[in-house]
N, C-alpha and C. Protein backbone atom coordinates (compact mmCIF):
# COMPACT_ATOMS: atom_id res chain seq x y z
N UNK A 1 6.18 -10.45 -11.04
CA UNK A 1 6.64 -9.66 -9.91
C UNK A 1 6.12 -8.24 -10.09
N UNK A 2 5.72 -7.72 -8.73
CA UNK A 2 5.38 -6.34 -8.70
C UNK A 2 6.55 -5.04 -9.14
N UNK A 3 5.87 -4.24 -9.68
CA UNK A 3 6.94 -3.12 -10.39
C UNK A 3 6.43 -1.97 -9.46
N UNK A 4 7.28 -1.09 -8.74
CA UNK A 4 6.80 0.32 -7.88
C UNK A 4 7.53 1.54 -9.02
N UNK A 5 6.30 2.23 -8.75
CA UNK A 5 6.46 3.40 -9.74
C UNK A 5 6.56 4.69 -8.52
N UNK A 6 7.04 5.63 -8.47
CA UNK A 6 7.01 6.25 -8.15
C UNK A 6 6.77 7.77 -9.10
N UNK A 7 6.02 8.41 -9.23
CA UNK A 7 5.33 9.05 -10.36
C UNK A 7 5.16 10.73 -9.83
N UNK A 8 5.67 11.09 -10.48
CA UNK A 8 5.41 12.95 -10.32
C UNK A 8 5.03 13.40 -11.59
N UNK A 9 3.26 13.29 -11.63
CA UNK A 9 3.27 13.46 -12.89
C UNK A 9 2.72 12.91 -14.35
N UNK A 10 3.65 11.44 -14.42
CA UNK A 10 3.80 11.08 -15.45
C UNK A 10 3.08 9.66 -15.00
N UNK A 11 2.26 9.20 -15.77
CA UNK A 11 2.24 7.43 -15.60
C UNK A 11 3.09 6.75 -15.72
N UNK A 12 3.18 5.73 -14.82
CA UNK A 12 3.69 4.45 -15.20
C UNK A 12 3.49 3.62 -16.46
N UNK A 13 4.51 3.33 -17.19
CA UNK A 13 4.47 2.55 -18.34
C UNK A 13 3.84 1.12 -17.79
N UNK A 14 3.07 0.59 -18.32
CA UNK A 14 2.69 -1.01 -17.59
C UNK A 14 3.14 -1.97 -19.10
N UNK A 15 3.69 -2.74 -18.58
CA UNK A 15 4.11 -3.98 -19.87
C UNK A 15 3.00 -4.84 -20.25
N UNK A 16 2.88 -5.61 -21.40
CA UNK A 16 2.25 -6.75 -21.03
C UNK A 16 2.85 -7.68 -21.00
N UNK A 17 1.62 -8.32 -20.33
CA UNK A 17 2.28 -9.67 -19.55
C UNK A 17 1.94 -10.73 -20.41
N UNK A 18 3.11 -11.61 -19.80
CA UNK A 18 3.03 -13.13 -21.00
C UNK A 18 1.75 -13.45 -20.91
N UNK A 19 1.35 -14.76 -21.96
CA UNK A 19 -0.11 -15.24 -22.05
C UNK A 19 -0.21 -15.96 -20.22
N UNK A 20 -1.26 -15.79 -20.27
CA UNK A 20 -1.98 -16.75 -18.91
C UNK A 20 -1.16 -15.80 -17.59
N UNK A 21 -0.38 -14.41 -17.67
CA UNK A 21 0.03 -13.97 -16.35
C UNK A 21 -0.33 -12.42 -15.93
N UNK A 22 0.14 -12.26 -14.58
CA UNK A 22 -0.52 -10.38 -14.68
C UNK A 22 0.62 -9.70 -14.44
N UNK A 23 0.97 -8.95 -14.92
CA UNK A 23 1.68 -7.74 -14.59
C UNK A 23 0.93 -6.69 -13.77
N UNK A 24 2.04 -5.99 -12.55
CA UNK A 24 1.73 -5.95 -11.39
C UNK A 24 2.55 -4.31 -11.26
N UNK A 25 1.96 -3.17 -11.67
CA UNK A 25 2.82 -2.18 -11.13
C UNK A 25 2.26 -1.36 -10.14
N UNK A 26 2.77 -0.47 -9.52
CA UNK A 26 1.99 0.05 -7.96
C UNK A 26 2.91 1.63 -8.47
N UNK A 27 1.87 2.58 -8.24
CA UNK A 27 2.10 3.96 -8.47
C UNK A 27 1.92 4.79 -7.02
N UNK A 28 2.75 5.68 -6.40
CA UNK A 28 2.34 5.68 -5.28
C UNK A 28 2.41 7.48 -5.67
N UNK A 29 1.65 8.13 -5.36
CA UNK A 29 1.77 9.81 -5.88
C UNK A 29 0.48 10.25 -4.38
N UNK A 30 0.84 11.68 -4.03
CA UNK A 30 -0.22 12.43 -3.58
C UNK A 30 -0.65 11.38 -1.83
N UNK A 31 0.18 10.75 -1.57
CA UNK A 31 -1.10 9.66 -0.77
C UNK A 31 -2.28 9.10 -1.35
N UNK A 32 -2.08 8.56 -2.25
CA UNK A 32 -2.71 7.21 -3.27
C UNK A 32 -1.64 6.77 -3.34
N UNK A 33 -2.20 5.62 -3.49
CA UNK A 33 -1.65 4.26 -4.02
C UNK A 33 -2.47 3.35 -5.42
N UNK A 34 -2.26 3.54 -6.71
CA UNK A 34 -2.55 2.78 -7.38
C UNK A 34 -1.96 1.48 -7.71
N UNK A 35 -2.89 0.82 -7.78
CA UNK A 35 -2.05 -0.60 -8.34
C UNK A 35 -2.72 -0.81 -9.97
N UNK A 36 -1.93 -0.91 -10.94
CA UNK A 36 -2.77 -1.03 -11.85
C UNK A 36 -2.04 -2.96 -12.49
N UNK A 37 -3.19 -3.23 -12.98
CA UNK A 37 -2.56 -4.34 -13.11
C UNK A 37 -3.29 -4.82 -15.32
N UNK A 38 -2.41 -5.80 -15.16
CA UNK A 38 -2.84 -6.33 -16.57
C UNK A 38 -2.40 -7.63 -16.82
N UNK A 39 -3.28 -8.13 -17.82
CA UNK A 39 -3.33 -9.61 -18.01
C UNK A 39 -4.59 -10.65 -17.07
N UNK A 40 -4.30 -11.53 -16.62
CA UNK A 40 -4.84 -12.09 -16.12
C UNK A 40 -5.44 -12.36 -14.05
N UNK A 41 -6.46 -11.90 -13.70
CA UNK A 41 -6.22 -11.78 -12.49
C UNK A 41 -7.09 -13.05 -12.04
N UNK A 42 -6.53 -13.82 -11.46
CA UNK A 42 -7.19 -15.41 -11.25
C UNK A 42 -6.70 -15.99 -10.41
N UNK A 43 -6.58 -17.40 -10.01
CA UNK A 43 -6.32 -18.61 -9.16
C UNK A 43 -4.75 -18.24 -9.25
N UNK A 44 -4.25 -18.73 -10.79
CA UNK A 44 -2.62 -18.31 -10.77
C UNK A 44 -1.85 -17.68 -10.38
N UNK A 45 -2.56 -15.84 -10.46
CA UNK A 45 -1.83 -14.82 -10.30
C UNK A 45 -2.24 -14.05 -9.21
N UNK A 46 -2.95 -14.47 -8.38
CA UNK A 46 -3.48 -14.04 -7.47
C UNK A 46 -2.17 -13.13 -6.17
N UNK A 47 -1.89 -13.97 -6.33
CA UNK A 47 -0.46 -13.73 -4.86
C UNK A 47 0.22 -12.72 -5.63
N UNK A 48 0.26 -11.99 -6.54
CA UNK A 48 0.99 -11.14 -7.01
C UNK A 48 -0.09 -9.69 -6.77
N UNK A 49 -1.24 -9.56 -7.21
CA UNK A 49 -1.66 -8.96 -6.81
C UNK A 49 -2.01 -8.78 -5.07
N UNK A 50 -2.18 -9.72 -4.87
CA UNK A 50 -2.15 -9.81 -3.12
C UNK A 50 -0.69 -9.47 -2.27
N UNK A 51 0.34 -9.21 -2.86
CA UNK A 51 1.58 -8.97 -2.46
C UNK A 51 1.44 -7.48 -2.76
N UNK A 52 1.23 -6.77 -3.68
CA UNK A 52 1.35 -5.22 -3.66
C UNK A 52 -0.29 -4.89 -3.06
N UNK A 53 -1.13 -5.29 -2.65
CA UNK A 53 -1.88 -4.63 -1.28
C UNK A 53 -1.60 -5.05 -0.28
N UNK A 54 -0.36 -5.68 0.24
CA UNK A 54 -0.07 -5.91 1.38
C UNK A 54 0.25 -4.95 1.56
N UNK A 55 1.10 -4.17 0.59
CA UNK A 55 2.30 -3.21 0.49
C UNK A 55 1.79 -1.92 1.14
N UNK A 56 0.25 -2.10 0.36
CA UNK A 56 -0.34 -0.79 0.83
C UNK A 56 -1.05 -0.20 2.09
N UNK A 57 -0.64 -1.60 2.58
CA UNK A 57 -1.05 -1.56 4.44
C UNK A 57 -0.22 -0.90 4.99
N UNK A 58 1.10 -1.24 4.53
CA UNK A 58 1.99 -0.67 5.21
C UNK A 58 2.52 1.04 4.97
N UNK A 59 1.98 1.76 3.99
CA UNK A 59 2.09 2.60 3.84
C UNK A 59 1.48 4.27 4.16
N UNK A 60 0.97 4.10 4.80
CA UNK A 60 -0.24 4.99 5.40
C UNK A 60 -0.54 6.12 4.22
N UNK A 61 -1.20 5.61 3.20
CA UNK A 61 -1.76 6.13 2.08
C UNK A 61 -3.37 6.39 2.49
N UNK A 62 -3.78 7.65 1.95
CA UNK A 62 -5.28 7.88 2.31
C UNK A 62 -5.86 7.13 1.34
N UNK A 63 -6.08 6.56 0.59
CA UNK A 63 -6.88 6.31 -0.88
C UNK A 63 -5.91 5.53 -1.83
N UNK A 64 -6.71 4.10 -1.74
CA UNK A 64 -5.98 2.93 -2.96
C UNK A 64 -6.92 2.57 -3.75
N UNK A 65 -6.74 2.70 -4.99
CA UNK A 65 -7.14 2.78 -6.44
C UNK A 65 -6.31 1.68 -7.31
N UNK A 66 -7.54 0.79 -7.70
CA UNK A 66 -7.08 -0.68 -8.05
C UNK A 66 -7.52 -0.57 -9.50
N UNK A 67 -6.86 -0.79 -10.35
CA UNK A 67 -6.98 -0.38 -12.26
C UNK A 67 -7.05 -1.26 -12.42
N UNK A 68 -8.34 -2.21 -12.99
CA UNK A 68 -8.61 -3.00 -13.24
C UNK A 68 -8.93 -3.24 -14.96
N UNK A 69 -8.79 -2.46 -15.83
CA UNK A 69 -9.08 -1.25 -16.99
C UNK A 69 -8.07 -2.04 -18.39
N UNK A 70 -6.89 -2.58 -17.45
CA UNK A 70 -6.37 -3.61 -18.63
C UNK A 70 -6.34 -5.02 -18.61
N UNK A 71 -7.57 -6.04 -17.94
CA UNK A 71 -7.41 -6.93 -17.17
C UNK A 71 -8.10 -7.68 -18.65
N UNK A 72 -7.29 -8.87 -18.92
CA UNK A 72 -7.77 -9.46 -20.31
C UNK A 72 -9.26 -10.79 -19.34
N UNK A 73 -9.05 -11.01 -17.97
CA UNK A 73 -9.70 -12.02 -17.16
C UNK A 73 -9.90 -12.23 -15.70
N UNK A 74 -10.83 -11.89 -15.42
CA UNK A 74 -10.78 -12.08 -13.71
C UNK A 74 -11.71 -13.45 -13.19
N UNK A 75 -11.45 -14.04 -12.66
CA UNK A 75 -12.33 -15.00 -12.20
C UNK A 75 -12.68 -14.38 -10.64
N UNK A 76 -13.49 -15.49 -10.24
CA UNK A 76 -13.75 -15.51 -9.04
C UNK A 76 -12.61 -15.88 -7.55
N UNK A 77 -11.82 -15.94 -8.00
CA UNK A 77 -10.58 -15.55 -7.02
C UNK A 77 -10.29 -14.33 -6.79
N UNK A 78 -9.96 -13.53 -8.32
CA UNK A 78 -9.93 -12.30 -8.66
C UNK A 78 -10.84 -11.71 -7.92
N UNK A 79 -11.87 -11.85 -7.92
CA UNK A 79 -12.96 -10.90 -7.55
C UNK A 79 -12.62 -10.91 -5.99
N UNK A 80 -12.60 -12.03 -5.86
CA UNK A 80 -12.65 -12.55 -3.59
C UNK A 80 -11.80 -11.35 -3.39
N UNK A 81 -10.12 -11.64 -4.11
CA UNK A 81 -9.12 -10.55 -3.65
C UNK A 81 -9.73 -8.89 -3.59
N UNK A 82 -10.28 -8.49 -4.72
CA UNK A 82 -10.63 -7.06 -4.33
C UNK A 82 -11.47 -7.00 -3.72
N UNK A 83 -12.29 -7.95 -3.02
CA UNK A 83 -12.97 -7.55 -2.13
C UNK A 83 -12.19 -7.59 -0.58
N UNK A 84 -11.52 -8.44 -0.48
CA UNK A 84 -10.84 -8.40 0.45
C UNK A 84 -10.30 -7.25 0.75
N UNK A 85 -9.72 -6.48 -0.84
CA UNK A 85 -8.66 -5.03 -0.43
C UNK A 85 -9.22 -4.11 -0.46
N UNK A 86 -10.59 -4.08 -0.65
CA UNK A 86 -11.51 -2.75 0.08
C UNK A 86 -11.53 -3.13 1.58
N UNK A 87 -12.07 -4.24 1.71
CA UNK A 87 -12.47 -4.51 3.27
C UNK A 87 -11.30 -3.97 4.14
N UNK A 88 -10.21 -4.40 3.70
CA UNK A 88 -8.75 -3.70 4.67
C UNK A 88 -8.97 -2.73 4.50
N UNK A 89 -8.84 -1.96 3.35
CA UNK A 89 -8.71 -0.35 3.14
C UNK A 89 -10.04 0.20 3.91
N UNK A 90 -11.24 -0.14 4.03
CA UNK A 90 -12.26 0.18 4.76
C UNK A 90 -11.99 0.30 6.29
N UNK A 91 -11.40 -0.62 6.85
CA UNK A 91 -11.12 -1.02 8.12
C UNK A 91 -10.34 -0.02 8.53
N UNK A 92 -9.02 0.40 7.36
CA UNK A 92 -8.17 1.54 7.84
C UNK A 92 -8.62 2.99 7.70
N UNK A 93 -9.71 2.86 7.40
CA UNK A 93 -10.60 4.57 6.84
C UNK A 93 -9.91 5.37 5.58
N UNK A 94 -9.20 3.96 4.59
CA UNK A 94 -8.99 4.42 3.55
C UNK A 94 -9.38 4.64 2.35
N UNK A 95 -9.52 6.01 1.92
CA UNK A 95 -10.65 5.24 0.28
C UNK A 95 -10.44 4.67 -0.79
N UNK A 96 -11.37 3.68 -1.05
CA UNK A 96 -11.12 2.80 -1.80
C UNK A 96 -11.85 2.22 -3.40
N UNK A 97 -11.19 2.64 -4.51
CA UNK A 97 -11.89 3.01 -5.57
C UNK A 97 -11.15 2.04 -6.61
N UNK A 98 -11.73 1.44 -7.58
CA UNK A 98 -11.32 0.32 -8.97
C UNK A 98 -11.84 1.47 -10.17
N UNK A 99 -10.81 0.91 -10.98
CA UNK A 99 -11.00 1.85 -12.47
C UNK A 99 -11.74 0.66 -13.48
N UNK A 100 -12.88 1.03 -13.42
CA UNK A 100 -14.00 0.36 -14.61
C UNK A 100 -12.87 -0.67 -15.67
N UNK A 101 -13.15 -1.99 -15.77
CA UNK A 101 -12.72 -2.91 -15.94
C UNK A 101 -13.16 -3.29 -17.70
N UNK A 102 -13.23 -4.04 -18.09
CA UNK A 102 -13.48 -4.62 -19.59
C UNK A 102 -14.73 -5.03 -19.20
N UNK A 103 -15.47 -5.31 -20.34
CA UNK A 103 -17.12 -5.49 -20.07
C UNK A 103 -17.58 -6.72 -19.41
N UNK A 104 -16.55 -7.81 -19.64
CA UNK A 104 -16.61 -8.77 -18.93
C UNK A 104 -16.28 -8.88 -17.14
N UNK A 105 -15.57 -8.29 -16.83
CA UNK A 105 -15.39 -7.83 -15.55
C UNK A 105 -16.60 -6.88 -15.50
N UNK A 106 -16.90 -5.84 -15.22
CA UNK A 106 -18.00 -5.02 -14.96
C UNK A 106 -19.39 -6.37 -15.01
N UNK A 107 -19.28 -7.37 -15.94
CA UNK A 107 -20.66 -8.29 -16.12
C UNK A 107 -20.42 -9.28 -14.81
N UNK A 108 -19.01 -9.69 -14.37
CA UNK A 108 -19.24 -10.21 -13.18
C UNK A 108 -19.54 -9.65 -11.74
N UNK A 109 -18.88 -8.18 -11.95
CA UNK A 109 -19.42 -6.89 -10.47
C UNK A 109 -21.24 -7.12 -10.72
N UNK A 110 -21.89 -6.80 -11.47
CA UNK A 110 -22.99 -7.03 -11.76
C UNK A 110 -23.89 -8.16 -11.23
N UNK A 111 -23.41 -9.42 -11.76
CA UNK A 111 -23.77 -10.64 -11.28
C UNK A 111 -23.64 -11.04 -9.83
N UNK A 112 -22.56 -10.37 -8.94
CA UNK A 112 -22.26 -10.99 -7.77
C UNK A 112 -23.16 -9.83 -7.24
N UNK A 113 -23.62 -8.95 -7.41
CA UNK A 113 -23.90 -7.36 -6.80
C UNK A 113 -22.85 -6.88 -6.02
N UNK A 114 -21.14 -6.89 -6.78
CA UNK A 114 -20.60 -5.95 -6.37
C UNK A 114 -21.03 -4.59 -6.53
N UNK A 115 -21.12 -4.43 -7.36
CA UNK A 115 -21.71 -2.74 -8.58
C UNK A 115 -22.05 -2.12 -7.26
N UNK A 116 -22.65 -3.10 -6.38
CA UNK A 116 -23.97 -1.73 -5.52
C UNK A 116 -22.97 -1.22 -4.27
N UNK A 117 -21.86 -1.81 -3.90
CA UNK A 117 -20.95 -1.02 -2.83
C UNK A 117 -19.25 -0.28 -3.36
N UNK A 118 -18.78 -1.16 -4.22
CA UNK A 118 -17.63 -0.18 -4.52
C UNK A 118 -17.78 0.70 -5.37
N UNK A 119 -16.68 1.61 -5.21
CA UNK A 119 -16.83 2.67 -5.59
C UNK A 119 -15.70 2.45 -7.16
N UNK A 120 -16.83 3.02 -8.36
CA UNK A 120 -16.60 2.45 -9.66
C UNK A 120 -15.90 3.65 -10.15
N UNK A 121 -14.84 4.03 -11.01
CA UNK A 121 -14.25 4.79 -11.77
C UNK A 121 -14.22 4.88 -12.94
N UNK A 122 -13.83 5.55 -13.39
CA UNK A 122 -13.39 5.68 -15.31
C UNK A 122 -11.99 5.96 -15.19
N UNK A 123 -11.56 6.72 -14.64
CA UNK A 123 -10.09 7.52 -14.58
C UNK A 123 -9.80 7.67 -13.28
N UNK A 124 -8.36 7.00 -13.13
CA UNK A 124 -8.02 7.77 -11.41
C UNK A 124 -7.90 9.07 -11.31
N UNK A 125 -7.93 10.07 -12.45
CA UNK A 125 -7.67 11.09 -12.13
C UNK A 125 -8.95 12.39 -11.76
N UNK A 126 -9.66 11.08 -11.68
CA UNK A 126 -11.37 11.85 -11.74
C UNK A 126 -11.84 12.05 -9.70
N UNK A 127 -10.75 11.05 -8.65
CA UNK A 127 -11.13 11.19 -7.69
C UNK A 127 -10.03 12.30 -7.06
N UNK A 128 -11.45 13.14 -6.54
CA UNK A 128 -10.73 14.72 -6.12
C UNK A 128 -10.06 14.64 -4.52
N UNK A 129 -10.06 15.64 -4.24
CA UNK A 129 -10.25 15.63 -2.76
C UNK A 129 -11.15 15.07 -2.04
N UNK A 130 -11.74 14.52 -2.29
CA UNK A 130 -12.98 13.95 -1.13
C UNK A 130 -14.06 13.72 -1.51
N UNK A 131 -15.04 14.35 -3.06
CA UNK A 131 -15.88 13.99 -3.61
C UNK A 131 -15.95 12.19 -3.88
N UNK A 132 -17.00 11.72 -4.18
CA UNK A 132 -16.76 10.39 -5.00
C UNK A 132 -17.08 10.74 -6.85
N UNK A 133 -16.44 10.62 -7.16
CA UNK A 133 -16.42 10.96 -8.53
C UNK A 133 -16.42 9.77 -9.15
N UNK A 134 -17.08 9.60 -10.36
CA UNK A 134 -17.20 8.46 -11.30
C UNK A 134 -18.54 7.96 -11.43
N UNK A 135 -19.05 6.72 -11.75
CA UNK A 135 -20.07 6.10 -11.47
C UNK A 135 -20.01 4.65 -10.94
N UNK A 136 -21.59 4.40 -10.62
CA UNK A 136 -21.87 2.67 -10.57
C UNK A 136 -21.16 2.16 -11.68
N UNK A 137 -21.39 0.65 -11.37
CA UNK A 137 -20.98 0.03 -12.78
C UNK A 137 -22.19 -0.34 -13.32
């Protein structure tokens, strides 16, 4: 289940999650919305992450930032979903940025040629006002 953080400040503590599941917390500060997640993002756990970007439809946030940074596995479900939650966030003229993933994730952005349209991070705290800050993957 998704955890909402509400944050002035301080990060959200994120747990880990049992073997084979993701832990799901959503930070909402500034008009962002982060979701940072950990463990496993796949076939299984999919609807959990897909339940806190629903969330973020409904919130009229300028900019959602998806932390992908503690993810032990993403498959190709995984991947479909964030593409999906740029495409919304695109649609709503929101910006939409992932925090550089484990090397194995970054090797599948690569392989599919995600790398060449989203917008890649190191740190959420690196996107300013309006610059794109960070790099490709």
């Amino acid at each position: 289940m998704a955890e909402i953080a509400q944050s002035v400040g301080e990060r959200p503590v994120i747990t880990e999650p049992p073997d084979q599941g993701l832990a799901v917390v959503v930070e909402e500060r500034d008009g962002t919305q982060r979701i940072l997640l950990a463990g496993e993002l796949d076939v299984s756990t999919v609807s959990r992450f897909n339940a806190a970007v629903s969330r973020t439809r409904m919130g009229g946030h300028h900019t959602v930032i998806v932390d992908l940074s503690r993810l032990r596995f993403m498959d190709s479900t995984g991947l479909s979903a964030v593409l999906v939650a740029e495409m919304h966030a695109r649609t709503r003229r929101q910006r939409f940025a992932v925090v550089r993933g484990p090397r194995h994730v970054q090797e599948l952005f690569r392989l599919t040629g995600v790398d060449h349209f989203l917008e890649v991070i190191d740190d959420p705290d690196e996107l300013g006002a309006g610059g794109h800050a960070g790099s490709a993957v």
